[in-house]
PDB file of N, CA and C in Angstrom:
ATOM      1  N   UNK A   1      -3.336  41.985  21.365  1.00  0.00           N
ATOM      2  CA  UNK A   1      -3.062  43.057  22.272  1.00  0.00           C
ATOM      3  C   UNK A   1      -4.279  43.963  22.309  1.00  0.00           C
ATOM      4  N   UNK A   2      -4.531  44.273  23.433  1.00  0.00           N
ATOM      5  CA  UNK A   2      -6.232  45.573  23.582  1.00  0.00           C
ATOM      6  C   UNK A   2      -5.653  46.508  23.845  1.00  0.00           C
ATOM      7  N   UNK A   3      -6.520  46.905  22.967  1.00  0.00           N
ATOM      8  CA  UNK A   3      -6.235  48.919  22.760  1.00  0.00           C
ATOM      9  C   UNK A   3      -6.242  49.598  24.340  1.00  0.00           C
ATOM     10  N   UNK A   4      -5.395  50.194  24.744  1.00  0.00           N
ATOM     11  CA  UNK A   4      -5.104  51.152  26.293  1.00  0.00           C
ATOM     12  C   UNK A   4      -3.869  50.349  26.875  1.00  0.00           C
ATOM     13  N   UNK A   5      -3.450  49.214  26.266  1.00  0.00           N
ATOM     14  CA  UNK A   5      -1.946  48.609  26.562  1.00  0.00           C
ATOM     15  C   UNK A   5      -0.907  49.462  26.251  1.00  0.00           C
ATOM     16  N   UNK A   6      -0.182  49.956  27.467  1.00  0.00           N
ATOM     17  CA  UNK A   6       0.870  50.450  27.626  1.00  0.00           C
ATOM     18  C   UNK A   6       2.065  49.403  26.357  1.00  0.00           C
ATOM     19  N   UNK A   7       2.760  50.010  25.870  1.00  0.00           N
ATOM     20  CA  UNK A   7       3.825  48.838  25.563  1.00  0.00           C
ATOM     21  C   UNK A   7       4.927  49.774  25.493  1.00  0.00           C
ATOM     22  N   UNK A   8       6.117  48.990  25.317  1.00  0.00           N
ATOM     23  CA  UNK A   8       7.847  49.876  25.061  1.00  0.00           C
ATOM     24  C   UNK A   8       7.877  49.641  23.846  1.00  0.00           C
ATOM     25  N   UNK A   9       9.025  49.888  23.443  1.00  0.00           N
ATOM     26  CA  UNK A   9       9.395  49.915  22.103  1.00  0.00           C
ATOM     27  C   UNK A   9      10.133  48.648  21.797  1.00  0.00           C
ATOM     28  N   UNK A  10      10.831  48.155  22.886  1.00  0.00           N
ATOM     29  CA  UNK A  10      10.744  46.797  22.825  1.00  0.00           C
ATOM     30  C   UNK A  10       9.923  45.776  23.609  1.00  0.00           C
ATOM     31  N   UNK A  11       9.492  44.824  22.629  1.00  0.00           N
ATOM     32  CA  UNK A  11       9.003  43.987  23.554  1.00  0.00           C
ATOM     33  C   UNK A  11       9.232  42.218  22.940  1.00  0.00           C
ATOM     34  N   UNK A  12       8.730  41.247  23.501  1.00  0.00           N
ATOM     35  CA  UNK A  12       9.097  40.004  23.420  1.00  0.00           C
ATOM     36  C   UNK A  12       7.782  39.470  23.643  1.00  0.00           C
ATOM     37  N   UNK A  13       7.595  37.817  22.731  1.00  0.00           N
ATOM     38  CA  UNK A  13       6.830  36.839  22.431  1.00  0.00           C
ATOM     39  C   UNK A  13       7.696  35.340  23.201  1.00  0.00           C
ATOM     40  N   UNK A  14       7.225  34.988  23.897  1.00  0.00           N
ATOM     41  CA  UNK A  14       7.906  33.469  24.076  1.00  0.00           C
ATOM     42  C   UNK A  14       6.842  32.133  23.812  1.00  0.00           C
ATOM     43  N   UNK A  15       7.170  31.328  23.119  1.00  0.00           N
ATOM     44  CA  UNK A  15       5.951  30.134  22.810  1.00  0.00           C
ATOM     45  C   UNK A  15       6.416  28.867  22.761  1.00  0.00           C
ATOM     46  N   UNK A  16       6.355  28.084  23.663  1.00  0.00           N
ATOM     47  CA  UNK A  16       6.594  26.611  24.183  1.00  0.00           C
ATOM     48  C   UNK A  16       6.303  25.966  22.828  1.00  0.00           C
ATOM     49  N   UNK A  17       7.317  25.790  21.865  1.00  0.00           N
ATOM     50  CA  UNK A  17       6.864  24.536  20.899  1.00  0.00           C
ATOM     51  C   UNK A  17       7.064  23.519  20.939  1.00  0.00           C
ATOM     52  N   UNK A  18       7.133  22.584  22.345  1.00  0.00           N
ATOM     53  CA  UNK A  18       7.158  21.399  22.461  1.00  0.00           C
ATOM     54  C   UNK A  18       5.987  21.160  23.141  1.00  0.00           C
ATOM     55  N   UNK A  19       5.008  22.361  23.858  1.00  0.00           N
ATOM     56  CA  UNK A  19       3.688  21.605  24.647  1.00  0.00           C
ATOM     57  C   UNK A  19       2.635  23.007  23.546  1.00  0.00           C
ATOM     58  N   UNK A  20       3.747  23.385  22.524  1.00  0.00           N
ATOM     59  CA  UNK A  20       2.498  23.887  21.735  1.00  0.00           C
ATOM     60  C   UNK A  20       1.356  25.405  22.275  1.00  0.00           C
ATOM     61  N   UNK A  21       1.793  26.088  23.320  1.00  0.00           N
ATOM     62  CA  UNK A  21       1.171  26.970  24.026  1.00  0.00           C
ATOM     63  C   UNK A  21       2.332  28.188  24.414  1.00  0.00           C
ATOM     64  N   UNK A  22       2.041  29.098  24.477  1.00  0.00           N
ATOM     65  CA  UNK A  22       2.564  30.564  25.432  1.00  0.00           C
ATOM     66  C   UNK A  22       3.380  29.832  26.919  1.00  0.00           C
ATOM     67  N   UNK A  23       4.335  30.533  26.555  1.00  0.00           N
ATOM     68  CA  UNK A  23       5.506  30.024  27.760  1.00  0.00           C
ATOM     69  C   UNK A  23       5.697  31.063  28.486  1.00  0.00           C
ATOM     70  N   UNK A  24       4.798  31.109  29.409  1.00  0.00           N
ATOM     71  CA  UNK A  24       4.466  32.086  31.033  1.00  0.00           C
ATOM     72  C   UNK A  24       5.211  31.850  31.692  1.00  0.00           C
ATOM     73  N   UNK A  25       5.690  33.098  32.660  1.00  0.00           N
ATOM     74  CA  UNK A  25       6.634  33.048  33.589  1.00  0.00           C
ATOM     75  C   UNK A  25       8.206  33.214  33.193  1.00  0.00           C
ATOM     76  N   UNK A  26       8.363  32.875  32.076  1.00  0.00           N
ATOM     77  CA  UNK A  26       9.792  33.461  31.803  1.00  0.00           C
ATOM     78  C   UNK A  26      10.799  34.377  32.057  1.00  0.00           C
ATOM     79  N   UNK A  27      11.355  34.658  32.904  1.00  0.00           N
ATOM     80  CA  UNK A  27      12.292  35.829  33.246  1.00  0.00           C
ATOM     81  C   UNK A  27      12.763  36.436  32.078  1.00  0.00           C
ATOM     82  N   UNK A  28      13.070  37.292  31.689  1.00  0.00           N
ATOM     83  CA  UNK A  28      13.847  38.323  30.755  1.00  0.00           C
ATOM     84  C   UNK A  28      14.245  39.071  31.358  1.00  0.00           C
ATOM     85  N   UNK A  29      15.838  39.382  30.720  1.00  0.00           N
ATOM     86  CA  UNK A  29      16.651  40.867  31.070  1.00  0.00           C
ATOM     87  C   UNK A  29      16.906  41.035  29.311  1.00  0.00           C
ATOM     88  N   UNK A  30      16.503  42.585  30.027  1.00  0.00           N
ATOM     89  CA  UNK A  30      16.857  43.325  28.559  1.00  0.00           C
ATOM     90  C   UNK A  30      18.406  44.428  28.857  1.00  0.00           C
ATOM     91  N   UNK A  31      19.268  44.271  28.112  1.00  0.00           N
ATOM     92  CA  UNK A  31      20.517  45.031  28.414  1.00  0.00           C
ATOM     93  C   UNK A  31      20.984  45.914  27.122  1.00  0.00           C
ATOM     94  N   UNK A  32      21.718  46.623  27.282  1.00  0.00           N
ATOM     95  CA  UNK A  32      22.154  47.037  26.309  1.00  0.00           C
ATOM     96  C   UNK A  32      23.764  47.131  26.024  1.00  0.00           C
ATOM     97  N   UNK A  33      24.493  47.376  25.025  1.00  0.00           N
ATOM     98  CA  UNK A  33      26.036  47.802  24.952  1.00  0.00           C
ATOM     99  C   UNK A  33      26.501  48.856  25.325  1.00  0.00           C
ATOM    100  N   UNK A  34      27.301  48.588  26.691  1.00  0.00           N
ATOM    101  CA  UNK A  34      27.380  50.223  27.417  1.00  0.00           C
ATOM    102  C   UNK A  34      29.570  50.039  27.513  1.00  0.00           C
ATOM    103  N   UNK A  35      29.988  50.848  26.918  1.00  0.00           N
ATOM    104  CA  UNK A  35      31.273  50.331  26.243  1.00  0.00           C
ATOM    105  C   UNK A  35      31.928  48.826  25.823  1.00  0.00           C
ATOM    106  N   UNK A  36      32.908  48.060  26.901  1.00  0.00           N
ATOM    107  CA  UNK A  36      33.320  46.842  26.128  1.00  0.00           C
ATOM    108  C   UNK A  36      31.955  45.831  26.927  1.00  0.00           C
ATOM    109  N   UNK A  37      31.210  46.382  27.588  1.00  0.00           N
ATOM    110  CA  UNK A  37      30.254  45.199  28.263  1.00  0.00           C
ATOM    111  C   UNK A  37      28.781  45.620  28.102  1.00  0.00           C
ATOM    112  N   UNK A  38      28.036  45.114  28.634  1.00  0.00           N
ATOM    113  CA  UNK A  38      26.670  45.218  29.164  1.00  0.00           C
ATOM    114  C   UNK A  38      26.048  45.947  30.029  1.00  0.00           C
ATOM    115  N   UNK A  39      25.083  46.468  29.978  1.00  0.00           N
ATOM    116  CA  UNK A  39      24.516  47.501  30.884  1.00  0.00           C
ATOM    117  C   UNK A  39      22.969  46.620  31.014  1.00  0.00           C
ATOM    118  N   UNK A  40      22.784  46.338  32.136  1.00  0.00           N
ATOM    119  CA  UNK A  40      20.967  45.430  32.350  1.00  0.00           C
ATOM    120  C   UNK A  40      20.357  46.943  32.708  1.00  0.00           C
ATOM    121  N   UNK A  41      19.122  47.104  32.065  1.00  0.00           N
ATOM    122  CA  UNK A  41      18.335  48.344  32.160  1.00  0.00           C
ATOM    123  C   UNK A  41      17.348  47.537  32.620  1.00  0.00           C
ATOM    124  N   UNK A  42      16.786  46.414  32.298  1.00  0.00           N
ATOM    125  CA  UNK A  42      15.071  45.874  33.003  1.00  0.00           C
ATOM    126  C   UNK A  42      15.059  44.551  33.176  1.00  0.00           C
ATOM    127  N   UNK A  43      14.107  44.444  33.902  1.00  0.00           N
ATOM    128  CA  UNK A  43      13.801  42.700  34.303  1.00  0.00           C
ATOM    129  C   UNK A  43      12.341  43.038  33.848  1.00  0.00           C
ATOM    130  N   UNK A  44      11.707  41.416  33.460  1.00  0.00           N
ATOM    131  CA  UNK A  44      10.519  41.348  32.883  1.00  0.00           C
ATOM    132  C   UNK A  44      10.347  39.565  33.111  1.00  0.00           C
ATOM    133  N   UNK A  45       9.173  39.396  33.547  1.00  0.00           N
ATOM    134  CA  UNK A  45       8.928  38.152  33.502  1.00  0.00           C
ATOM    135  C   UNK A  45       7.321  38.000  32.519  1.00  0.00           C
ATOM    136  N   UNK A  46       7.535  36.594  31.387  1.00  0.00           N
ATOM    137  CA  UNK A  46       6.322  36.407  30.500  1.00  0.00           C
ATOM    138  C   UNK A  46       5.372  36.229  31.161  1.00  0.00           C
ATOM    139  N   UNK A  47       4.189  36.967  30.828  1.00  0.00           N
ATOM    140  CA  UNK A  47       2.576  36.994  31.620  1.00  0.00           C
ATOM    141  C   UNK A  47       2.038  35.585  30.738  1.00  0.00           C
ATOM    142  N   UNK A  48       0.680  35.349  30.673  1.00  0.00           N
ATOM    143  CA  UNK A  48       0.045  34.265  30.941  1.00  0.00           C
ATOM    144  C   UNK A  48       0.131  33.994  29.059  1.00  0.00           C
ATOM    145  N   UNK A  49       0.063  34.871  28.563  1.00  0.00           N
ATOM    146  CA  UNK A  49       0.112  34.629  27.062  1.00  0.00           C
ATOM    147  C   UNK A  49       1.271  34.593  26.315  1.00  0.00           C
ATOM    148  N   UNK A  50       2.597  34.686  27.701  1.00  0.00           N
ATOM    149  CA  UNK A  50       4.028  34.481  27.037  1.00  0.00           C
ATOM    150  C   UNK A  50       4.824  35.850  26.649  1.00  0.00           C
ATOM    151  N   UNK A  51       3.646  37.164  26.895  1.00  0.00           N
ATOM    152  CA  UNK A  51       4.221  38.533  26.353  1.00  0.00           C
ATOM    153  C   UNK A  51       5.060  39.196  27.256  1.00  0.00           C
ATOM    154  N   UNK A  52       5.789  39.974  26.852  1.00  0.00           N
ATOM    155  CA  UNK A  52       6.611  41.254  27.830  1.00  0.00           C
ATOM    156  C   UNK A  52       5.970  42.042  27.117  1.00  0.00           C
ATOM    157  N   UNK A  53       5.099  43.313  27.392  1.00  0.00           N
ATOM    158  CA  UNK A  53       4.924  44.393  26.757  1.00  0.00           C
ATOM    159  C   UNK A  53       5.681  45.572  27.218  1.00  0.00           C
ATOM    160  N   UNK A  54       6.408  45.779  28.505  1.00  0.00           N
ATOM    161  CA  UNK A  54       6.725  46.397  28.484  1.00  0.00           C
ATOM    162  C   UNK A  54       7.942  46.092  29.836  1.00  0.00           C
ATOM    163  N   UNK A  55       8.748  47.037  29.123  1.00  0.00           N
ATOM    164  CA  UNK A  55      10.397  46.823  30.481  1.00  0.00           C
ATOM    165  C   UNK A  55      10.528  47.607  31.047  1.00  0.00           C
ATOM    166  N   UNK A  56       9.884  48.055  32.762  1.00  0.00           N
ATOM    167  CA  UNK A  56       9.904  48.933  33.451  1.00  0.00           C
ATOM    168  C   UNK A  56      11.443  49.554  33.284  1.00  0.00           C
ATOM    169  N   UNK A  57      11.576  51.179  32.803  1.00  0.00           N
ATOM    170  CA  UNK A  57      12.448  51.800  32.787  1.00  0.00           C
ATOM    171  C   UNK A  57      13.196  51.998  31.762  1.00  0.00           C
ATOM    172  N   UNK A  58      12.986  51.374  30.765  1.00  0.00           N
ATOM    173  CA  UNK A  58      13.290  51.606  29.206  1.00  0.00           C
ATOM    174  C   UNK A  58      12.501  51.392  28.269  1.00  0.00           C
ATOM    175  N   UNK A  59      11.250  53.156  28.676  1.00  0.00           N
ATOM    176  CA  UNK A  59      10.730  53.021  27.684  1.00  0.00           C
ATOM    177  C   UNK A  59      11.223  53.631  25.971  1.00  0.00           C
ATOM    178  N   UNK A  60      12.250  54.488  25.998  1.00  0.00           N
ATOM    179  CA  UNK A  60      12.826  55.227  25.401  1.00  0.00           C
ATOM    180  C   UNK A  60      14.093  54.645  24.869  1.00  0.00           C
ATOM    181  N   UNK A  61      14.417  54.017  24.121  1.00  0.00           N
ATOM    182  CA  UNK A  61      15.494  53.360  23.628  1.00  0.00           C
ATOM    183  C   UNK A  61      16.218  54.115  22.705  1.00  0.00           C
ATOM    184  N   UNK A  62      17.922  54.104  22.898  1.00  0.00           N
ATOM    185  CA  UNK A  62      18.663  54.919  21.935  1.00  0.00           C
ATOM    186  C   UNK A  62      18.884  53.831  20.792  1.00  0.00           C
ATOM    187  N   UNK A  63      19.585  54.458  20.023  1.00  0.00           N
ATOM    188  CA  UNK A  63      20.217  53.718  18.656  1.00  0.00           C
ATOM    189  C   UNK A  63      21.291  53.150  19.313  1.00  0.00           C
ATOM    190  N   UNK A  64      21.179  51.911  19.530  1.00  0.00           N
ATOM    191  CA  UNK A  64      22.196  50.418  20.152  1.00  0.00           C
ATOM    192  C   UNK A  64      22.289  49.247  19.601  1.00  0.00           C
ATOM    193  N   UNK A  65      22.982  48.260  20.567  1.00  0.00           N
ATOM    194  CA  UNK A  65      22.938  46.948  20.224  1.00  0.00           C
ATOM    195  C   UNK A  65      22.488  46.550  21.640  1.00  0.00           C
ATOM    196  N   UNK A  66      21.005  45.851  21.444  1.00  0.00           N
ATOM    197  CA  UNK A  66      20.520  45.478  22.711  1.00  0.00           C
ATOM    198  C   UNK A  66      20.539  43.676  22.595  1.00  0.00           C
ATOM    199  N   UNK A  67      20.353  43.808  23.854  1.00  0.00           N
ATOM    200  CA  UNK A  67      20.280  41.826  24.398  1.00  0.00           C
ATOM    201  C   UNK A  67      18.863  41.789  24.948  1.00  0.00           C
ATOM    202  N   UNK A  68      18.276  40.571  24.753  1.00  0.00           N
ATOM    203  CA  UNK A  68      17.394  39.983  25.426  1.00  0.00           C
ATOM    204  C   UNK A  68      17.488  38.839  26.092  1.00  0.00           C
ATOM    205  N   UNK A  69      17.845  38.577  27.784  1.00  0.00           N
ATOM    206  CA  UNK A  69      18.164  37.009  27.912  1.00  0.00           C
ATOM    207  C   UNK A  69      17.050  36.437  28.677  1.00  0.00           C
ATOM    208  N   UNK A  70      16.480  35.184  28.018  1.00  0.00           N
ATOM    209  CA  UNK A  70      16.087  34.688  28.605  1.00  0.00           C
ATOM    210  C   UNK A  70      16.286  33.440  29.718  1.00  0.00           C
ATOM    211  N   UNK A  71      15.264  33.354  30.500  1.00  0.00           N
ATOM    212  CA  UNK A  71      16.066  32.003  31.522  1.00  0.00           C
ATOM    213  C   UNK A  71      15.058  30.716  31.278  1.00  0.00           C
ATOM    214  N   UNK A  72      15.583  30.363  30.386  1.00  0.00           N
ATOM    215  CA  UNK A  72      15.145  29.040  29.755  1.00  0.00           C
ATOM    216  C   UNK A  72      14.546  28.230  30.354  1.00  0.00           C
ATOM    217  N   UNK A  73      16.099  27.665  31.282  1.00  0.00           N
ATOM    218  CA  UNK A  73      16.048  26.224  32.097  1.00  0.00           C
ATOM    219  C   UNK A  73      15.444  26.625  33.515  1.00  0.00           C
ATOM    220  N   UNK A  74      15.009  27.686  33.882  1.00  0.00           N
ATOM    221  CA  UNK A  74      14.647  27.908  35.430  1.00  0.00           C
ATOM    222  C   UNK A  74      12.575  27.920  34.912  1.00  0.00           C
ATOM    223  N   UNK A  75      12.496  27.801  33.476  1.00  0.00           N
ATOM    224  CA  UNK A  75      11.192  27.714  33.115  1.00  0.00           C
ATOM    225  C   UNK A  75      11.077  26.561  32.765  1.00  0.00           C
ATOM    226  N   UNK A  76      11.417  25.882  31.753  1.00  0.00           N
ATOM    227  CA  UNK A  76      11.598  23.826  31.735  1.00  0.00           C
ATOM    228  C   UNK A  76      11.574  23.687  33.279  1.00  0.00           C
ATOM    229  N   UNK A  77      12.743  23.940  34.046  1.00  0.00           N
ATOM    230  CA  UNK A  77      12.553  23.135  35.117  1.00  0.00           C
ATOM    231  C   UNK A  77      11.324  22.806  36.076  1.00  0.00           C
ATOM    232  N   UNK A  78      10.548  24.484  35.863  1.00  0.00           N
ATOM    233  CA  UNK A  78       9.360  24.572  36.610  1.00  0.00           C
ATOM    234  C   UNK A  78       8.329  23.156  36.226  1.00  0.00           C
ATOM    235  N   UNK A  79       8.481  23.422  34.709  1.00  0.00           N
ATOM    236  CA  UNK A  79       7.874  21.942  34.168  1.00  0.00           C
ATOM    237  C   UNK A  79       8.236  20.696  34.314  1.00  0.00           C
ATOM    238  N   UNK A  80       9.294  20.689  35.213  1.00  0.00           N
ATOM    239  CA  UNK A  80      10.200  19.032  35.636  1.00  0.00           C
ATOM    240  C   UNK A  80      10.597  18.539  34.306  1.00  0.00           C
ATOM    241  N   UNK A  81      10.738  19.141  33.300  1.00  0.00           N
ATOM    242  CA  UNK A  81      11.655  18.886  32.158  1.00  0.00           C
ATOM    243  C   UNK A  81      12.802  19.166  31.956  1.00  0.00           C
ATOM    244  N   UNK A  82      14.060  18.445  31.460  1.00  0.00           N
ATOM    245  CA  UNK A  82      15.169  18.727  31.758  1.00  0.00           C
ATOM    246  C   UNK A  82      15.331  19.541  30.123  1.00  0.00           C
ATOM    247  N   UNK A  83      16.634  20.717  30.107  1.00  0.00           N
ATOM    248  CA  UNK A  83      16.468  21.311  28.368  1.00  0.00           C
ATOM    249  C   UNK A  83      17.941  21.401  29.131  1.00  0.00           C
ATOM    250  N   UNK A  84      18.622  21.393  27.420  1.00  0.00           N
ATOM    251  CA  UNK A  84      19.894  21.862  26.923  1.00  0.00           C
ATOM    252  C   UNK A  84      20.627  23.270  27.019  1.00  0.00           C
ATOM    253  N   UNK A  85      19.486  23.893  27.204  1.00  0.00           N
ATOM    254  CA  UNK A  85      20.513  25.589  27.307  1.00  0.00           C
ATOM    255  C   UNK A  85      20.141  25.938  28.271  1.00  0.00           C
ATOM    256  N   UNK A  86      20.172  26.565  29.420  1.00  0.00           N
ATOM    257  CA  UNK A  86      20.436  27.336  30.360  1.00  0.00           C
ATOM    258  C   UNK A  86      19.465  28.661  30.336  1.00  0.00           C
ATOM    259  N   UNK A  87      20.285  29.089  29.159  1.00  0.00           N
ATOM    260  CA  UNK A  87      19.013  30.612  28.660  1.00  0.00           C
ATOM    261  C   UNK A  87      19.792  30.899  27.277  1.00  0.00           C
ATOM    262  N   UNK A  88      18.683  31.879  26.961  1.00  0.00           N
ATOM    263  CA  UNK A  88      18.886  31.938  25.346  1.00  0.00           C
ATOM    264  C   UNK A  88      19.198  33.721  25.358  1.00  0.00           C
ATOM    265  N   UNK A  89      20.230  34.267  24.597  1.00  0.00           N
ATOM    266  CA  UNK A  89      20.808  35.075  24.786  1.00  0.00           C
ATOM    267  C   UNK A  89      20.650  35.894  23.281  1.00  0.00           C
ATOM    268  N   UNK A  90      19.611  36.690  22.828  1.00  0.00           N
ATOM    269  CA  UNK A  90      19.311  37.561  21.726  1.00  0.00           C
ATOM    270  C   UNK A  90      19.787  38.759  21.470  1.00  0.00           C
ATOM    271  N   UNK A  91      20.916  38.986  20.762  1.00  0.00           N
ATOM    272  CA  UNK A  91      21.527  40.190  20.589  1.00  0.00           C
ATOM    273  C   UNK A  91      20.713  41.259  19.272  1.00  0.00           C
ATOM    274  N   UNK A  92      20.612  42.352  19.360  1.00  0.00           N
ATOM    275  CA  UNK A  92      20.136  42.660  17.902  1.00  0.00           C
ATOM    276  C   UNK A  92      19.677  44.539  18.046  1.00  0.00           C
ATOM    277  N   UNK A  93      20.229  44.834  16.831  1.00  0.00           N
ATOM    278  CA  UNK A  93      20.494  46.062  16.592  1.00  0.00           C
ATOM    279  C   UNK A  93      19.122  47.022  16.586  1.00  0.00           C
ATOM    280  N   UNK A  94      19.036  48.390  17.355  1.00  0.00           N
ATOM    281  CA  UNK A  94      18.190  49.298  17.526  1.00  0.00           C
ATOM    282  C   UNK A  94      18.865  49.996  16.659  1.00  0.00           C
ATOM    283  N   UNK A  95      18.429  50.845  15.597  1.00  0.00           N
ATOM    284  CA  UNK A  95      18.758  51.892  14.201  1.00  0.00           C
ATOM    285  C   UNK A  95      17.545  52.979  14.633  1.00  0.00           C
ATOM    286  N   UNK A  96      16.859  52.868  14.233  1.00  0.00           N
ATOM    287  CA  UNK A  96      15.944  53.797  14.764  1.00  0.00           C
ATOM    288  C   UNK A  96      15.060  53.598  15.665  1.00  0.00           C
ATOM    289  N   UNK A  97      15.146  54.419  16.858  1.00  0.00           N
ATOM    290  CA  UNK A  97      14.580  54.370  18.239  1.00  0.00           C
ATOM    291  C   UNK A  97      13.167  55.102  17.935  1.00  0.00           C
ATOM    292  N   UNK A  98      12.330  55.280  17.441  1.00  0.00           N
ATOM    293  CA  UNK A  98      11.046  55.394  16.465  1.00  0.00           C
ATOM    294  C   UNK A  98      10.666  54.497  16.626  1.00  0.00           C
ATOM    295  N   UNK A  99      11.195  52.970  16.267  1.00  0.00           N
ATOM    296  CA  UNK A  99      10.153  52.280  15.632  1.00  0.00           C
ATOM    297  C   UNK A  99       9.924  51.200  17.164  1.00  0.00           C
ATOM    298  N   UNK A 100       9.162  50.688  16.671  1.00  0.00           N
ATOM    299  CA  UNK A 100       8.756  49.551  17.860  1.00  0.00           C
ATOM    300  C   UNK A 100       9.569  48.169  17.461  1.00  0.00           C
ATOM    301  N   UNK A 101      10.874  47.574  17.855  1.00  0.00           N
ATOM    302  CA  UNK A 101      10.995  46.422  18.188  1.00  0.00           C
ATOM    303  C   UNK A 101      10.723  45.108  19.010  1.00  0.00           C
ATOM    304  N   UNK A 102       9.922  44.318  18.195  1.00  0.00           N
ATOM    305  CA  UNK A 102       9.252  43.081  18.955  1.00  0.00           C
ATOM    306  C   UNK A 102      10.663  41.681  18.536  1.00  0.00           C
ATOM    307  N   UNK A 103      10.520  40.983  19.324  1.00  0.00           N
ATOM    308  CA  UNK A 103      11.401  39.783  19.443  1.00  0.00           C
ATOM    309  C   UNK A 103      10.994  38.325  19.433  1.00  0.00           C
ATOM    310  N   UNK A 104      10.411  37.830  19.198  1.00  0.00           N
ATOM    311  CA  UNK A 104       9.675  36.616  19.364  1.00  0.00           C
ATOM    312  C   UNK A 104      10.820  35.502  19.828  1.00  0.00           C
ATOM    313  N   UNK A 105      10.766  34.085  20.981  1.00  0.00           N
ATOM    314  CA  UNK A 105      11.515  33.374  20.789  1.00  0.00           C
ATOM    315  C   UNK A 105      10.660  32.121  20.821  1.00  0.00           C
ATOM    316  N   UNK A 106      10.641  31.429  20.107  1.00  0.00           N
ATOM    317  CA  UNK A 106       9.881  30.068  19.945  1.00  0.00           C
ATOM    318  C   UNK A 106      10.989  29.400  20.434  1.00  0.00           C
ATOM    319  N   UNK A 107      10.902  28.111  21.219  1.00  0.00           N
ATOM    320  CA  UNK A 107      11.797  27.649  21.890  1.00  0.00           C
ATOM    321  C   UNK A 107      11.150  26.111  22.922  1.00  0.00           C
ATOM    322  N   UNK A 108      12.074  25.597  22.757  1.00  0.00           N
ATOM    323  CA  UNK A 108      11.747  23.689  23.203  1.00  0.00           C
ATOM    324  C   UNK A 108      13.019  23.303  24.378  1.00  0.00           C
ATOM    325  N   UNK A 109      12.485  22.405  24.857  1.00  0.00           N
ATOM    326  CA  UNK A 109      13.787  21.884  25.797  1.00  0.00           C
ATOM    327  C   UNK A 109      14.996  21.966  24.731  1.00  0.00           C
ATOM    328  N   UNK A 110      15.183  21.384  23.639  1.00  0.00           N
ATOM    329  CA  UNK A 110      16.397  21.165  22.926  1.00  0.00           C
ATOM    330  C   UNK A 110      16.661  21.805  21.539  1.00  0.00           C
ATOM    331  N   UNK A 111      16.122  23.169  21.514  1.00  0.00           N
ATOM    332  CA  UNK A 111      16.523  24.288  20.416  1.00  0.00           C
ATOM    333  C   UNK A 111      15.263  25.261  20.619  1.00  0.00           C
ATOM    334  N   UNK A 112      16.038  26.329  19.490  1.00  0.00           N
ATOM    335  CA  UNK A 112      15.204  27.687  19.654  1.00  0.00           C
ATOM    336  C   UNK A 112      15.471  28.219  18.273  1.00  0.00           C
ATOM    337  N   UNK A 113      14.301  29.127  18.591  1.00  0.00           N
ATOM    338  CA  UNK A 113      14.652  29.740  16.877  1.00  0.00           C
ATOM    339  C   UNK A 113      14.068  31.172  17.151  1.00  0.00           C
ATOM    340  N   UNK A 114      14.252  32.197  16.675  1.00  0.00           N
ATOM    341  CA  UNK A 114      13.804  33.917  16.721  1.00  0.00           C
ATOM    342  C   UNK A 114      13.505  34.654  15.194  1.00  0.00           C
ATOM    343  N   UNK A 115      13.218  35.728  15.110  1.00  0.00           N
ATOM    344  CA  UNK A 115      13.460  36.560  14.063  1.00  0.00           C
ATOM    345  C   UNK A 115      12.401  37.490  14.485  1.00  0.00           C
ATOM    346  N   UNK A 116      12.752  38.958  13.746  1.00  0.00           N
ATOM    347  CA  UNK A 116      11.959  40.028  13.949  1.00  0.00           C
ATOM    348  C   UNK A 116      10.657  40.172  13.449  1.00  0.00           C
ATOM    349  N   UNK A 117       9.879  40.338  14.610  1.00  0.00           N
ATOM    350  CA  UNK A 117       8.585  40.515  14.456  1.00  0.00           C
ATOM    351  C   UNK A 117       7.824  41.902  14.116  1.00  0.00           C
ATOM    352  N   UNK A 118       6.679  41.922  14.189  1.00  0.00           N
ATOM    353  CA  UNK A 118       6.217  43.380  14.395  1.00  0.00           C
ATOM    354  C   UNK A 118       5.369  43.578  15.332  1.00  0.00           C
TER     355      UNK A 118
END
């Protein structure tokens, strides 16, 4: 990341581990828990190195339980590869709206894997 990059407090990593490279173009919605459902606050699609740095309109995040979904299969498909999930759906807790939450999803036509980054 170069220094004068805007970023949010959340942001996301996506990385093709079946062709081994940054998985560009990815759609993301970032939502949050707004009583028994969902509230979508941003759309974000992965730039050329696979990053979201930032989700127009939430730069300021409360103490929640936010989602990150991605659209998987509308990115395989671009690649004429067929994958198993549809989109991958990351739930995970904001405690202190201070800190910067990053998300990484490494992810293949036929599984995925995440955990918190920095």
């Amino acid at each position: 990341m170069s220094e004068g990059v805007r970023t949010s407090r959340i942001t996301t990593h996506v990385l093709d581990t079946a062709r081994g490279r940054p998985a560009a173009g990815v759609k993301v919605v970032l939502s949050a828990v707004d009583g028994d459902g969902w509230r979508e606050l941003s759309r974000a699609e992965t730039d050329a190195e696979g990053r979201v740095l930032e989700f127009p309109g939430a730069d300021s995040p409360k103490a929640a339980v936010y989602r990150l979904r991605f659209e998987t299969r509308d990115y395989f498909r671009a690649l004429g590869v067929e994958s198993f999930y549809p989109h991958v759906e990351i739930a995970f807790d904001v405690g202190d709206p201070g800190e910067h939450y990053h998300v990484p999803l490494l992810v293949s036509p036929h599984g995925y894997s995440t955990y918190r980054g920095s």
